[in-house]
N, C-alpha and C. Protein backbone atom coordinates (compact mmCIF):
# COMPACT_ATOMS: atom_id res chain seq x y z
N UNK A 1 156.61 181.65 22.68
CA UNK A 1 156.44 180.40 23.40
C UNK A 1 157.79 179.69 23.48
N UNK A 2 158.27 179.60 24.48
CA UNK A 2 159.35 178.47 24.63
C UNK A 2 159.20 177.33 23.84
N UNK A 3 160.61 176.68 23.47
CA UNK A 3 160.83 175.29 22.94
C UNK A 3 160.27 174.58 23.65
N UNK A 4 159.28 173.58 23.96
CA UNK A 4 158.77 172.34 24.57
C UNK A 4 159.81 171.03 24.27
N UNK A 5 160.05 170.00 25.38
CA UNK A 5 160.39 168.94 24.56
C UNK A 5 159.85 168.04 23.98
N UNK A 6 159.85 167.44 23.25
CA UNK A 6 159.18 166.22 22.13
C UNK A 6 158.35 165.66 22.88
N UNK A 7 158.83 164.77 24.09
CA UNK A 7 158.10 163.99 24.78
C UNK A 7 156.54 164.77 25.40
N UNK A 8 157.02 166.02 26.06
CA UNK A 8 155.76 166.61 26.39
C UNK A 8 154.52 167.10 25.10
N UNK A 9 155.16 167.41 24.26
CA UNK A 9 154.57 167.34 22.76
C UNK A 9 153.71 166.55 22.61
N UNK A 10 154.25 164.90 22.56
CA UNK A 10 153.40 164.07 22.11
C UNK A 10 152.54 163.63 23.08
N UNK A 11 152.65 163.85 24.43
CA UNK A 11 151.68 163.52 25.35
C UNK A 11 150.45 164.78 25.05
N UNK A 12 151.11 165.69 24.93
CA UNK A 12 149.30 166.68 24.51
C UNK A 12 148.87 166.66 23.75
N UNK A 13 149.65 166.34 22.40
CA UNK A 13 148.85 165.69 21.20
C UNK A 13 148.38 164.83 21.31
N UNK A 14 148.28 163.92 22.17
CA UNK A 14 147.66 162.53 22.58
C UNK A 14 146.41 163.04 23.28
N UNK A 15 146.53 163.59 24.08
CA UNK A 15 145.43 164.05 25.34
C UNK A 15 144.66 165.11 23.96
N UNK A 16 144.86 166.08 23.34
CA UNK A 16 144.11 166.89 22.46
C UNK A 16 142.86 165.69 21.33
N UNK A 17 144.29 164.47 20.66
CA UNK A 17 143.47 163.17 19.86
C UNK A 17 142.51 162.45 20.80
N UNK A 18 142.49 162.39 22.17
CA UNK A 18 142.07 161.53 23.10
C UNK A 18 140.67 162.29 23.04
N UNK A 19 140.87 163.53 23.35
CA UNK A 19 139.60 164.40 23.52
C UNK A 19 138.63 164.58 22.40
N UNK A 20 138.97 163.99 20.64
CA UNK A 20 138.45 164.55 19.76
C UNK A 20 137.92 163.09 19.35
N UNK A 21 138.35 161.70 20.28
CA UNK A 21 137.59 160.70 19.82
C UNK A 21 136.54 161.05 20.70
N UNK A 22 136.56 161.17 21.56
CA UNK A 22 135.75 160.81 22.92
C UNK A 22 134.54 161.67 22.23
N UNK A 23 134.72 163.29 21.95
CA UNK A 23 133.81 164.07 21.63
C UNK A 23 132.77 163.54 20.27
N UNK A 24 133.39 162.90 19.26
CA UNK A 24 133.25 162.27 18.02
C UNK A 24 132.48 160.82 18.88
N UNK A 25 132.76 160.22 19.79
CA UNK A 25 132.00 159.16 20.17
C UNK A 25 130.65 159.60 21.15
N UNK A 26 130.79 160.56 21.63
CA UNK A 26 129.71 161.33 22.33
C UNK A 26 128.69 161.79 21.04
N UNK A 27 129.32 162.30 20.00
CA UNK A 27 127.78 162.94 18.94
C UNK A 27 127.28 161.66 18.31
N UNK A 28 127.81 159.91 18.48
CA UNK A 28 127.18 159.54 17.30
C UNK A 28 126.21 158.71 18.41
N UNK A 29 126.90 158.38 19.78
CA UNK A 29 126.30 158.00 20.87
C UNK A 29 124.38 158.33 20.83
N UNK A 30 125.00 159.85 20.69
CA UNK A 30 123.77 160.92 20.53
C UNK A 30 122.63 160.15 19.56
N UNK A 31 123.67 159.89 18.20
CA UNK A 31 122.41 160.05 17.32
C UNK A 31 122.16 158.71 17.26
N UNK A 32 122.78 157.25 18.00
CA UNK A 32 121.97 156.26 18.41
C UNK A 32 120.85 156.16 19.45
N UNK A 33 121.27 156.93 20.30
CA UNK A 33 120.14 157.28 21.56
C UNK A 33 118.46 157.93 20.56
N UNK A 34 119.06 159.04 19.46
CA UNK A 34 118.20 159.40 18.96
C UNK A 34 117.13 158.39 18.46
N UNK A 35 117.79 157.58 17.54
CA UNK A 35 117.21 156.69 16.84
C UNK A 35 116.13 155.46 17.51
N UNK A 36 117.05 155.36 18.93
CA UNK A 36 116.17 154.61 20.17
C UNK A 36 114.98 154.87 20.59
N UNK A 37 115.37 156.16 20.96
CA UNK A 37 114.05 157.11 20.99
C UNK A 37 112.92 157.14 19.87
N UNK A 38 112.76 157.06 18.75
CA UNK A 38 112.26 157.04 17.65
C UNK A 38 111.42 155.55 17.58
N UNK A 39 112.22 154.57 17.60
CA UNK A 39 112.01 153.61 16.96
C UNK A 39 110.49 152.77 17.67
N UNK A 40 110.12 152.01 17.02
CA UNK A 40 108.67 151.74 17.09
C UNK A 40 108.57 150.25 18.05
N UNK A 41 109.07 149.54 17.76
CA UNK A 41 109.03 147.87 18.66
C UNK A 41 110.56 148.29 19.55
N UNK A 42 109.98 146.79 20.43
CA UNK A 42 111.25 146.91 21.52
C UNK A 42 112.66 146.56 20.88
N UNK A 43 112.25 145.35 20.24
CA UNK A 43 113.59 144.70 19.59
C UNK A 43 114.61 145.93 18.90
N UNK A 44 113.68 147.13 18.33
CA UNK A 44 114.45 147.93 17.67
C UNK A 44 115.42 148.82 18.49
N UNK A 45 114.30 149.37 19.53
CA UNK A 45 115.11 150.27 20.41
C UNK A 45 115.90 149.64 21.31
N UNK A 46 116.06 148.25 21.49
CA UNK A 46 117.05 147.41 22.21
C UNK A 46 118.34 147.84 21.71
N UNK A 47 118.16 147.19 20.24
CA UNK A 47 119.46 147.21 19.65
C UNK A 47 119.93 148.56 19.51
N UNK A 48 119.18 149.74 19.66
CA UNK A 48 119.91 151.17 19.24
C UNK A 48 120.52 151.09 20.80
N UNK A 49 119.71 151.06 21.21
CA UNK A 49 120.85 151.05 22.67
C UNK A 49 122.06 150.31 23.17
N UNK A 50 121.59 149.32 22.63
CA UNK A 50 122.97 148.62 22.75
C UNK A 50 124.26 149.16 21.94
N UNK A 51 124.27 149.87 20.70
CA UNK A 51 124.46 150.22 19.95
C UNK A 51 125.74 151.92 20.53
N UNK A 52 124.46 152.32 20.88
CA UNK A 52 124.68 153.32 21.87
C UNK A 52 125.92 152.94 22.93
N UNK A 53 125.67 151.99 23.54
CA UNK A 53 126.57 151.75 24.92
C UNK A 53 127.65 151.27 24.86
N UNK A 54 127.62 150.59 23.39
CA UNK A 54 129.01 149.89 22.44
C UNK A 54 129.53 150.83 21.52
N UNK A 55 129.25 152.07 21.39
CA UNK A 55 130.00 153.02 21.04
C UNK A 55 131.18 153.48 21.74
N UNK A 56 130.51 154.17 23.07
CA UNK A 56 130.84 154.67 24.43
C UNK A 56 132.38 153.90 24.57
N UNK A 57 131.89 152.41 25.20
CA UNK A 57 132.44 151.18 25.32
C UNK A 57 134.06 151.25 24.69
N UNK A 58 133.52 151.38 23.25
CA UNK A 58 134.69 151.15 22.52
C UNK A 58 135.77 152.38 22.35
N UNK A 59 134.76 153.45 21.83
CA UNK A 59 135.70 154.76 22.33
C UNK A 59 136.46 154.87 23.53
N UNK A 60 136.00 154.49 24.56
CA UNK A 60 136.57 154.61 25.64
C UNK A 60 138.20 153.66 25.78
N UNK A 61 138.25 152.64 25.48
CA UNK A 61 138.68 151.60 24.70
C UNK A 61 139.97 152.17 23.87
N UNK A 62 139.77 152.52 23.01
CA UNK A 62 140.28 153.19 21.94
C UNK A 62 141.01 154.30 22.00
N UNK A 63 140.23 155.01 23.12
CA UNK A 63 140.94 156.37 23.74
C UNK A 63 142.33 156.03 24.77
N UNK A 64 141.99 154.80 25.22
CA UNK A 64 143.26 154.20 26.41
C UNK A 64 143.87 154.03 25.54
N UNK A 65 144.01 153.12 24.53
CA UNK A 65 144.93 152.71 23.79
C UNK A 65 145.48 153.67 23.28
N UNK A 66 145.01 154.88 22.43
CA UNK A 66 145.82 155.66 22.41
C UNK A 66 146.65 156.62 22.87
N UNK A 67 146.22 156.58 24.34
CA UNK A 67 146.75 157.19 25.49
C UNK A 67 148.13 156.49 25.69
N UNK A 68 147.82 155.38 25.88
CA UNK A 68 148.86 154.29 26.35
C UNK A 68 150.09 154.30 25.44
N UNK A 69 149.44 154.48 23.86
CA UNK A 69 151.04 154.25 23.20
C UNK A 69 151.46 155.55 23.04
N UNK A 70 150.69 156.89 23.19
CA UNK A 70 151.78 158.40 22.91
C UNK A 70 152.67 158.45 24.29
N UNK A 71 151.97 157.40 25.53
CA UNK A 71 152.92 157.81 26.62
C UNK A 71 153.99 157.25 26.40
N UNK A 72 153.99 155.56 25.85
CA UNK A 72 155.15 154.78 25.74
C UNK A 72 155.92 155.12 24.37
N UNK A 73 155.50 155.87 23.82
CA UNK A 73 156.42 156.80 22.65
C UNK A 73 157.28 158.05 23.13
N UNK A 74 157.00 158.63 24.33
CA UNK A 74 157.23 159.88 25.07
C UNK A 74 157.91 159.05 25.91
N UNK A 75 157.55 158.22 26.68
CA UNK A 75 158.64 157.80 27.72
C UNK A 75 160.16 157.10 26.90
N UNK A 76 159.71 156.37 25.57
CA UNK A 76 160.89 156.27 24.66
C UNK A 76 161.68 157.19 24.15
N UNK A 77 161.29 158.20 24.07
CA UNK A 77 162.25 159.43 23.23
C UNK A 77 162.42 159.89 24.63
N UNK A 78 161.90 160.28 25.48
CA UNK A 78 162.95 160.75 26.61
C UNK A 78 164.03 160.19 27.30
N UNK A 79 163.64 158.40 27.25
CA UNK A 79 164.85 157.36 27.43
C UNK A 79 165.83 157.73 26.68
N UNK A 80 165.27 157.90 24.97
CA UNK A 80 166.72 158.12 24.23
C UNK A 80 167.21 159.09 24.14
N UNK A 81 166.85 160.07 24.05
CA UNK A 81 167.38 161.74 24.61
C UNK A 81 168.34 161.45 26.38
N UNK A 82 167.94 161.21 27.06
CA UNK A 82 168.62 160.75 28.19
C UNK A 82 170.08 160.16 27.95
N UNK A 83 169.91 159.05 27.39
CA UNK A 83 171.04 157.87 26.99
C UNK A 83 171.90 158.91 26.00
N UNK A 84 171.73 159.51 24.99
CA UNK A 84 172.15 160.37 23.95
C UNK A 84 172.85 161.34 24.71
N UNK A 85 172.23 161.48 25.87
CA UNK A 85 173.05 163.04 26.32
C UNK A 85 174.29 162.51 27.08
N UNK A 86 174.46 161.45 27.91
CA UNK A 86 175.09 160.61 28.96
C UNK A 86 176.27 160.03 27.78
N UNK A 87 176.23 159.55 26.84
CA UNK A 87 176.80 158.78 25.77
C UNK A 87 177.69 160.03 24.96
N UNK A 88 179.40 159.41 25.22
CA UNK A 88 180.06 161.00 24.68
C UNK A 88 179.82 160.95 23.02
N UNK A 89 180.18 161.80 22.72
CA UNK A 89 180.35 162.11 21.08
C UNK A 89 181.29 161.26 20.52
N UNK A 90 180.70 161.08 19.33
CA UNK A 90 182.00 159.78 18.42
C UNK A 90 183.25 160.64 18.01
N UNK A 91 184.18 159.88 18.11
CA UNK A 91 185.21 160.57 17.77
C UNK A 91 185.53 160.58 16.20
N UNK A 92 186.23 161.47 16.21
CA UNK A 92 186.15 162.35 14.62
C UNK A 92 187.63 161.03 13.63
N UNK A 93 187.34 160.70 12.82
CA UNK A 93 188.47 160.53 12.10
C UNK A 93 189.49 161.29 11.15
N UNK A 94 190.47 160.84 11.52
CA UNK A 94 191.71 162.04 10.72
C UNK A 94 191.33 161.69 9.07
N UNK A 95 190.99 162.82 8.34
CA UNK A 95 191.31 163.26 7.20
C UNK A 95 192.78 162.28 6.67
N UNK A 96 192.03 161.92 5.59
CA UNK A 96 193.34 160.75 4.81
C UNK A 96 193.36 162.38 3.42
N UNK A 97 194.97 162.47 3.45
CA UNK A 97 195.28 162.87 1.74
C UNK A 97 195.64 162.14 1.34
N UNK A 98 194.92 162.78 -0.28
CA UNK A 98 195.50 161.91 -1.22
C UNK A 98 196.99 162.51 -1.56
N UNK A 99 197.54 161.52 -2.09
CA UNK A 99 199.54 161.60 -2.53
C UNK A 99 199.10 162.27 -3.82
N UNK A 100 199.24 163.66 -4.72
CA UNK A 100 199.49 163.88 -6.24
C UNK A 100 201.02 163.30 -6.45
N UNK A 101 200.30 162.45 -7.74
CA UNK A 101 201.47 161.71 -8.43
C UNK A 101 201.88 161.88 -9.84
């Protein structure tokens, strides 16, 4: 496999984390819907649903946000990789001897 650069790195590690909330907010989604289903008065299965849709809600939520900062972490290290490459090398200082006395 070729070297990747950093920036593209952290954008698929983002999109891979993005995918493993979403999936993780989809099974518990599940097992509020379940519980909806189950439950005996309205008031109960209200609240599982609501429950349910404020999962979703927030994952979804949660998933931008983390979208949002691996991009603006990736668009930062490619700024500074950029600037770094454009920017010459520091110059070296001359070696001081010491005098034996």
């Amino acid at each position: 496999m070729a070297e990747a650069d950093l920036d593209a790195v952290i954008r698929q590690t983002a999109r891979v984390q993005t995918k493993a909330v979403m999936a993780a907010a989809k099974k518990r989604q599940a097992v509020w819907a379940a519980r909806a289903a189950k439950a005996k008065d309205k008031e109960a299965k209200a609240r599982f649903r609501f429950l349910a849709k404020s999962t979703m809600e927030n994952a979804s939520a949660t998933a931008k946000r983390l979208q949002n900062s691996a991009e603006n972490a990736a668009d930062a290290y490619a700024r500074a990789m950029k600037k770094a490459l454009e920017e010459p090398p520091p110059a070296k200082k001359a070696a001081k001897k010491k005098a034996d006395a």
